[in-house]
Protein backbone atom coordinates (compact mmCIF):
# COMPACT_ATOMS: atom_id res chain seq x y z
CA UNK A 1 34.91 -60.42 -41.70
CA UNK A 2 34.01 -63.79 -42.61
CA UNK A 3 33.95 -64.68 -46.25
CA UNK A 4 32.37 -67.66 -47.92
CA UNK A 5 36.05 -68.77 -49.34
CA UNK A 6 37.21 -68.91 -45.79
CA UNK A 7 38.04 -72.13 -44.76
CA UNK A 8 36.40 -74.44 -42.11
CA UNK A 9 38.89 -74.94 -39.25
CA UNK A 10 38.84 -78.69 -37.88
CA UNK A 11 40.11 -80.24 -34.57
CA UNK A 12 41.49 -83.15 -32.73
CA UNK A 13 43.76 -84.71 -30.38
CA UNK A 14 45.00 -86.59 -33.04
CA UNK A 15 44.23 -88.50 -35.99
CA UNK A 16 40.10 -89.36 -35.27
CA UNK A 17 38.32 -86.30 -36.71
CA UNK A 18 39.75 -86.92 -40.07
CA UNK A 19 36.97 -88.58 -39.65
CA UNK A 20 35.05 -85.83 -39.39
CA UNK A 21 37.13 -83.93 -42.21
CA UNK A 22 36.29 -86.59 -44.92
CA UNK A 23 32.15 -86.92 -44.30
CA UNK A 24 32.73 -83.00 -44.80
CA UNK A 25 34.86 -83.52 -47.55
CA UNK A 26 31.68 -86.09 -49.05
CA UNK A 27 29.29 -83.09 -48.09
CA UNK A 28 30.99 -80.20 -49.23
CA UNK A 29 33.56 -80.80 -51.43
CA UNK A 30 34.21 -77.07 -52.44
CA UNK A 31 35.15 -75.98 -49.25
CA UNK A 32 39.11 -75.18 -48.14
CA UNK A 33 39.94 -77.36 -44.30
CA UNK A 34 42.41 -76.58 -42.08
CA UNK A 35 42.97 -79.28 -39.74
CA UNK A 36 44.70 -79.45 -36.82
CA UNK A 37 45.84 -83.13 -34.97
CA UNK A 38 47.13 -82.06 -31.17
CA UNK A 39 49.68 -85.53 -31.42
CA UNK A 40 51.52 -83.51 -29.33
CA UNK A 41 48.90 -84.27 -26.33
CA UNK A 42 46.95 -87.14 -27.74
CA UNK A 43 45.42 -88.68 -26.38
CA UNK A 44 43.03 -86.49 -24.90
CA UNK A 45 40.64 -88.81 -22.65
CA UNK A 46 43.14 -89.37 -19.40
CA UNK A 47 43.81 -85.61 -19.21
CA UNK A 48 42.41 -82.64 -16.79
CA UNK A 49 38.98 -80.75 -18.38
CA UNK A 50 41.46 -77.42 -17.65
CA UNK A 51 44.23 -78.64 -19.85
CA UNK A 52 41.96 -79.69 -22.50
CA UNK A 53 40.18 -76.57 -22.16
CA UNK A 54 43.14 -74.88 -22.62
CA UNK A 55 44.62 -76.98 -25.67
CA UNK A 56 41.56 -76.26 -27.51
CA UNK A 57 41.70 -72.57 -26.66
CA UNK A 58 44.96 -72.31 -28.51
CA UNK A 59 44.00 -74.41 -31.08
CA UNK A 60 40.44 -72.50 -31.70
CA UNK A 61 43.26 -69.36 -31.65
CA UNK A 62 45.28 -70.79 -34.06
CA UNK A 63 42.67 -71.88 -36.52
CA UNK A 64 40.99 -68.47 -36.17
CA UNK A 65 44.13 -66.68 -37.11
CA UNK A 66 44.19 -68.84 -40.16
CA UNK A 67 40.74 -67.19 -40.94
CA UNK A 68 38.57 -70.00 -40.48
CA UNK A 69 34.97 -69.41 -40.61
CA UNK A 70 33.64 -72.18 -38.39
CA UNK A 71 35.12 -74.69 -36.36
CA UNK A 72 34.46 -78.07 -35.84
CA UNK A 73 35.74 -79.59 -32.55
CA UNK A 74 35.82 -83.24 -34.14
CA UNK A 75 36.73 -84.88 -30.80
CA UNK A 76 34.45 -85.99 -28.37
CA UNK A 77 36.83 -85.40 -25.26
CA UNK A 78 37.69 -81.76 -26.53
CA UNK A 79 33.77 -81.39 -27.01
CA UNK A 80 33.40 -82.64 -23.58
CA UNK A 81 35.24 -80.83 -21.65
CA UNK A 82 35.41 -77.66 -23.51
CA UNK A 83 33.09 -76.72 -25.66
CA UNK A 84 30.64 -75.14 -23.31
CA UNK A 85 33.92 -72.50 -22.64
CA UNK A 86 34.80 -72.57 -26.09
CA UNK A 87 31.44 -71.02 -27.01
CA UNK A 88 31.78 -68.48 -24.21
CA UNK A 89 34.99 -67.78 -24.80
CA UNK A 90 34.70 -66.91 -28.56
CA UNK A 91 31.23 -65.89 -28.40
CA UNK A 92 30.89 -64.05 -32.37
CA UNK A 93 32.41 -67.99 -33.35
CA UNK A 94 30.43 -70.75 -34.34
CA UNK A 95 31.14 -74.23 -33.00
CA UNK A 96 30.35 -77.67 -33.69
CA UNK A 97 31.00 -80.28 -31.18
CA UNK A 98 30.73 -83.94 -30.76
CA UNK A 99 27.99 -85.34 -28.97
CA UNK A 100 27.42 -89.12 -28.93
CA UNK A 101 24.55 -90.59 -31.08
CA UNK A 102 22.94 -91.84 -28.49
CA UNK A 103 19.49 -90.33 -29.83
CA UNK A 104 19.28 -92.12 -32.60
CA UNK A 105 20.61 -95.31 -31.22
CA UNK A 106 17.57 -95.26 -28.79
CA UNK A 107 15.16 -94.31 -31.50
CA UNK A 108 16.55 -97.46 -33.68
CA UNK A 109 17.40 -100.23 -31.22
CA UNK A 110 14.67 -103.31 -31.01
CA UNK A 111 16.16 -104.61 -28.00
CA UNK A 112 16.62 -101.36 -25.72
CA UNK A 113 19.99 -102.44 -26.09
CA UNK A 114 22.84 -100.20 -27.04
CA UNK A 115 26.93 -100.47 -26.39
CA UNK A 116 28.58 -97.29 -26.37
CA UNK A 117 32.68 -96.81 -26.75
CA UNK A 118 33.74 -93.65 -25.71
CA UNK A 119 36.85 -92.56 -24.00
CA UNK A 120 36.90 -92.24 -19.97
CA UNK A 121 36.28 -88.22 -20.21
CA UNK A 122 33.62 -88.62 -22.34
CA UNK A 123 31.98 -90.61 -20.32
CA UNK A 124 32.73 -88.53 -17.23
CA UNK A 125 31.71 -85.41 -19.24
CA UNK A 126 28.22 -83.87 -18.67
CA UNK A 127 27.60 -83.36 -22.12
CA UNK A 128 27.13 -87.14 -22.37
CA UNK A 129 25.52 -87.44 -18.81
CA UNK A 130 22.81 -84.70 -20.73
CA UNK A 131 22.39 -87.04 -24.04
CA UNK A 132 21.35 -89.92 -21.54
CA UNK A 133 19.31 -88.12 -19.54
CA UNK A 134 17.69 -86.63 -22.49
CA UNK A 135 17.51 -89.27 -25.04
CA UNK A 136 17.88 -92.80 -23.13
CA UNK A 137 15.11 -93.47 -21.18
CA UNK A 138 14.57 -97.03 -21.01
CA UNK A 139 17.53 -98.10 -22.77
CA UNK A 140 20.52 -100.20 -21.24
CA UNK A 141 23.20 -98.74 -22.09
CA UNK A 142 27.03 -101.14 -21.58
CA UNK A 143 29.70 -98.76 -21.76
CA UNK A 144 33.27 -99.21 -22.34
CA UNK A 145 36.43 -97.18 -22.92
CA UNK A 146 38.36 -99.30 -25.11
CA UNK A 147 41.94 -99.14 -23.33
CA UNK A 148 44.49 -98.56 -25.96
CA UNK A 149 43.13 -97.94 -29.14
CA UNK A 150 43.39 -94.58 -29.41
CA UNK A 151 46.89 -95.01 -30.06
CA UNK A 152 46.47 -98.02 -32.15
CA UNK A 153 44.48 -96.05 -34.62
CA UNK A 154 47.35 -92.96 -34.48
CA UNK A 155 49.76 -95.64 -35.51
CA UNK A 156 47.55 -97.02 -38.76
CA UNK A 157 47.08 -100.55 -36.91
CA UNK A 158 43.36 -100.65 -38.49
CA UNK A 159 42.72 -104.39 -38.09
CA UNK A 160 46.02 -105.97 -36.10
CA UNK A 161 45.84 -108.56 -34.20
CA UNK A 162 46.47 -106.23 -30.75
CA UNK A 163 43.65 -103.91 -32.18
CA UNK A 164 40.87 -106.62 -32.67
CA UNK A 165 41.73 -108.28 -29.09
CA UNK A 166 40.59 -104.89 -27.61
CA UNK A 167 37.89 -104.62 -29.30
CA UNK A 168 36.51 -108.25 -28.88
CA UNK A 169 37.25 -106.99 -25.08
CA UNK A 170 35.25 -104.93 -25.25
CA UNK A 171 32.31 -105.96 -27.93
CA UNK A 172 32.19 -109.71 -27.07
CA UNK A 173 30.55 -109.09 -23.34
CA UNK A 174 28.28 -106.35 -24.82
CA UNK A 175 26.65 -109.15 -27.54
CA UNK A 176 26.04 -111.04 -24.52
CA UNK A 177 23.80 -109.02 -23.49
CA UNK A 178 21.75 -109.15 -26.25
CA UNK A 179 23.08 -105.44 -27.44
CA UNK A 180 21.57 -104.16 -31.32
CA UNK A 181 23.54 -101.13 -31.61
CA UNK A 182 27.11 -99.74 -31.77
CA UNK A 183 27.05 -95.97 -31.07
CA UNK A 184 31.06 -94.78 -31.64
CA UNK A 185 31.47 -91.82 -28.82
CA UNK A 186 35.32 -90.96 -30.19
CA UNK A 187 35.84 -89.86 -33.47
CA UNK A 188 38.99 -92.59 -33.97
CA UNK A 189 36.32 -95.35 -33.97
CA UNK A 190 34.85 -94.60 -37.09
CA UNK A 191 38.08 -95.79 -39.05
CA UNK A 192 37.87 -99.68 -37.36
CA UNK A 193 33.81 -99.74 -38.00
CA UNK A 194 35.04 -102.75 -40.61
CA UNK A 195 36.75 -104.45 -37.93
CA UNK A 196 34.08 -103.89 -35.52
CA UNK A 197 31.17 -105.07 -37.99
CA UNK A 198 33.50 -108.43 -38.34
CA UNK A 199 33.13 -108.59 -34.71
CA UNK A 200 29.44 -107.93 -34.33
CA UNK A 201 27.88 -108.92 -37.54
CA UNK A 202 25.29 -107.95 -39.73
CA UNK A 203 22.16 -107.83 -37.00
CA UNK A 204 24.17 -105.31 -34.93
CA UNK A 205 24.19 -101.79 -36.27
CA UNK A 206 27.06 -99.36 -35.91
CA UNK A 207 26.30 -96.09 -35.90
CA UNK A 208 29.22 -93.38 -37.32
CA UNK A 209 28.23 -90.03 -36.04
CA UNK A 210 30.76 -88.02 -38.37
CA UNK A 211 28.13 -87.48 -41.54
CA UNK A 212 25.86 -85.94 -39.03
CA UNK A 213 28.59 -83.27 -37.62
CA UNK A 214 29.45 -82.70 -41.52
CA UNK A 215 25.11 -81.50 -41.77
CA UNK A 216 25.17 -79.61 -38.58
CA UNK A 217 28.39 -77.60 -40.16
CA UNK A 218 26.67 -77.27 -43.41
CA UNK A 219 23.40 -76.09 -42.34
CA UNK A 220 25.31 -73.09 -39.75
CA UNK A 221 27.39 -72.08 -42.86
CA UNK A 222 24.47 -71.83 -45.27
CA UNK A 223 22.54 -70.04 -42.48
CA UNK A 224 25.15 -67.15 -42.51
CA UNK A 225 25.89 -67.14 -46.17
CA UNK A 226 29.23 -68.72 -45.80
CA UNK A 227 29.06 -71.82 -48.01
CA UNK A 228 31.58 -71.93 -50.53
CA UNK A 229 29.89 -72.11 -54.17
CA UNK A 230 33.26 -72.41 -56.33
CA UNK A 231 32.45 -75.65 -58.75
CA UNK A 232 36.47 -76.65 -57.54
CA UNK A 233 37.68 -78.86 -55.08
CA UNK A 234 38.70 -77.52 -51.91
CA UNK A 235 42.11 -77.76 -50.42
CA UNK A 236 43.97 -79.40 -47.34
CA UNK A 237 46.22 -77.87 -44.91
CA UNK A 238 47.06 -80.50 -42.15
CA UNK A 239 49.07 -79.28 -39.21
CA UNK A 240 50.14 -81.78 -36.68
CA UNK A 241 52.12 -80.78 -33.06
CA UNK A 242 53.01 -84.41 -32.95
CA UNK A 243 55.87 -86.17 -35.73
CA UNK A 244 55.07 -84.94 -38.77
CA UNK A 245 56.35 -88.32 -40.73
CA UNK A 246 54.11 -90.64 -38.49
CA UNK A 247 50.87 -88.71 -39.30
CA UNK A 248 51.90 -88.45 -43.10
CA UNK A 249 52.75 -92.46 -43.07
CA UNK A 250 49.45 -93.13 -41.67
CA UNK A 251 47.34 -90.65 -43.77
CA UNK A 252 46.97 -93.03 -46.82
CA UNK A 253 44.78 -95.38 -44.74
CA UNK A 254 42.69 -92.47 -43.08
CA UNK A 255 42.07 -90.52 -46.44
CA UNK A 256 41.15 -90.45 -49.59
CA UNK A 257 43.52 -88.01 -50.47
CA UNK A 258 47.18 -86.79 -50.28
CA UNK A 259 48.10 -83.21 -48.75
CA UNK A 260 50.84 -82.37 -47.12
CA UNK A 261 51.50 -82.13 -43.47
CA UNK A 262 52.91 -79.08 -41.71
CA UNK A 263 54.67 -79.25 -38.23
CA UNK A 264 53.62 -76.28 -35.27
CA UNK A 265 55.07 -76.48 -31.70
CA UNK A 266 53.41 -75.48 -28.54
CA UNK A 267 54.80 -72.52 -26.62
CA UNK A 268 52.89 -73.42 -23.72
CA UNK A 269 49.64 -75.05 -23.04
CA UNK A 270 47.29 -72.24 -24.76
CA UNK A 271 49.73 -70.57 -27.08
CA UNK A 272 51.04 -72.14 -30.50
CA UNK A 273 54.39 -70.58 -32.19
């Protein structure tokens, strides 16, 4: 039975959808999160859609058993590639994925010019093949999958030298072409948006799609009567299958806040001990 004091269960293959986690935490402060960062895996994007199905199954397991009332896949590659069989594997669960902002992008651009940077299963994904089809016509979209900085961001390297040179890779080509908007298809992106508004400038907007997850998740919650209405601040669990002293060095630049992190090990590709 699902209980408004439940918490929301959160996911990634790493580090990115603490993005996610702190436009939720901005939304609905109240609420209790239980996040979990696959480092274990990450990253995500050069792996099979069965593997990644699978992670997430154990993950979604793990977070259930942990009494979460919702869960928020906060990674575009898991939302990719699995959150069609998420849904129909856990049908009496609620989901919310990550699907790339190209919608809005094409409502807002002036020059029917929009760069996207996603990772390569994103872009491979039919979810995102759906969004353009859907939402693009007559846009150009330039695509690129940003070799590399996946990692950079799991190791804190926010603006190094090594992180802006892939980024001006690829950005720079993209403002050639006369490109307006930045639409950020992985939720790691969100914490070098300073970096990549340096690179851009001011007439190119970047669009963050993380405070827009954070709504859908509120609306399904008050829908069901789940919202949390205590007048206190919600805690954070973080559990990582990766090096728990990494993520806890690099959590001072990602949030707000301090929590502790807790360590869990993979039995096997869908169970977690």
């Amino acid at each position: 039975m699902k209980k408004p004091n439940n918490p929301i269960g959160v996911f990634d293959s790493g580090v990115g959808g603490l993005s996610v986690l702190r436009a939720i935490r901005e939304q609905m402060p109240s609420e209790d999160v239980f996040y979990f960062g696959d480092q274990g895996h990450v990253p995500y994007g050069p792996r099979s859609m069965e593997q990644i199905q699978n992670f997430s199954e154990g993950i979604t397991r793990f977070l259930l058993g942990h009494n979460s009332k919702i869960i928020v896949v906060a990674c575009n590659t898991a939302s990719a590639a699995a959150l069609k069989y998420l849904r129909e594997t856990f049908s009496d669960v609620q989901f919310v994925g990550m699907e790339p902002a190209i919608k809005p992008a094409a409502e807002k651009t002036q020059t029917g010019k929009v760069g996207v940077l996603a990772t390569p299963a994103t872009f491979q994904g039919a979810l995102y093949a759906s969004v353009v089809e859907r939402f693009a016509a007559g846009v150009e979209l330039f695509q690129h999958t940003c070799p590399g900085l996946v990692n950079q961001i799991e190791l804190g390297e926010l603006d190094s030298p090594k992180t802006r040179a892939i980024l001006e890779d690829a950005l720079l080509p993209m403002l050639e072409k006369n490109i307006d908007t930045v639409v950020l298809g992985c939720t790691h992106y969100p914490f070098v948006i300073p970096l990549i508004e340096q690179i851009v400038g001011e007439n190119v907007r970047v669009i963050d799609p993380a405070p827009s997850v954070a709504r859908q998740a509120k609306r399904l919650l008050e829908a069901e009567g789940l919202v949390n209405s205590s007048s206190a601040k919600g805690s954070i669990q973080i559990f990582t299958s990766g090096d728990v002293k990494i993520v806890e060095a690099v959590l001072p630049k990602l949030l707000n806040e301090s929590t502790s992190v807790k360590s869990v090990k993979w039995k096997n590709d869908r169970e977690i001990r």
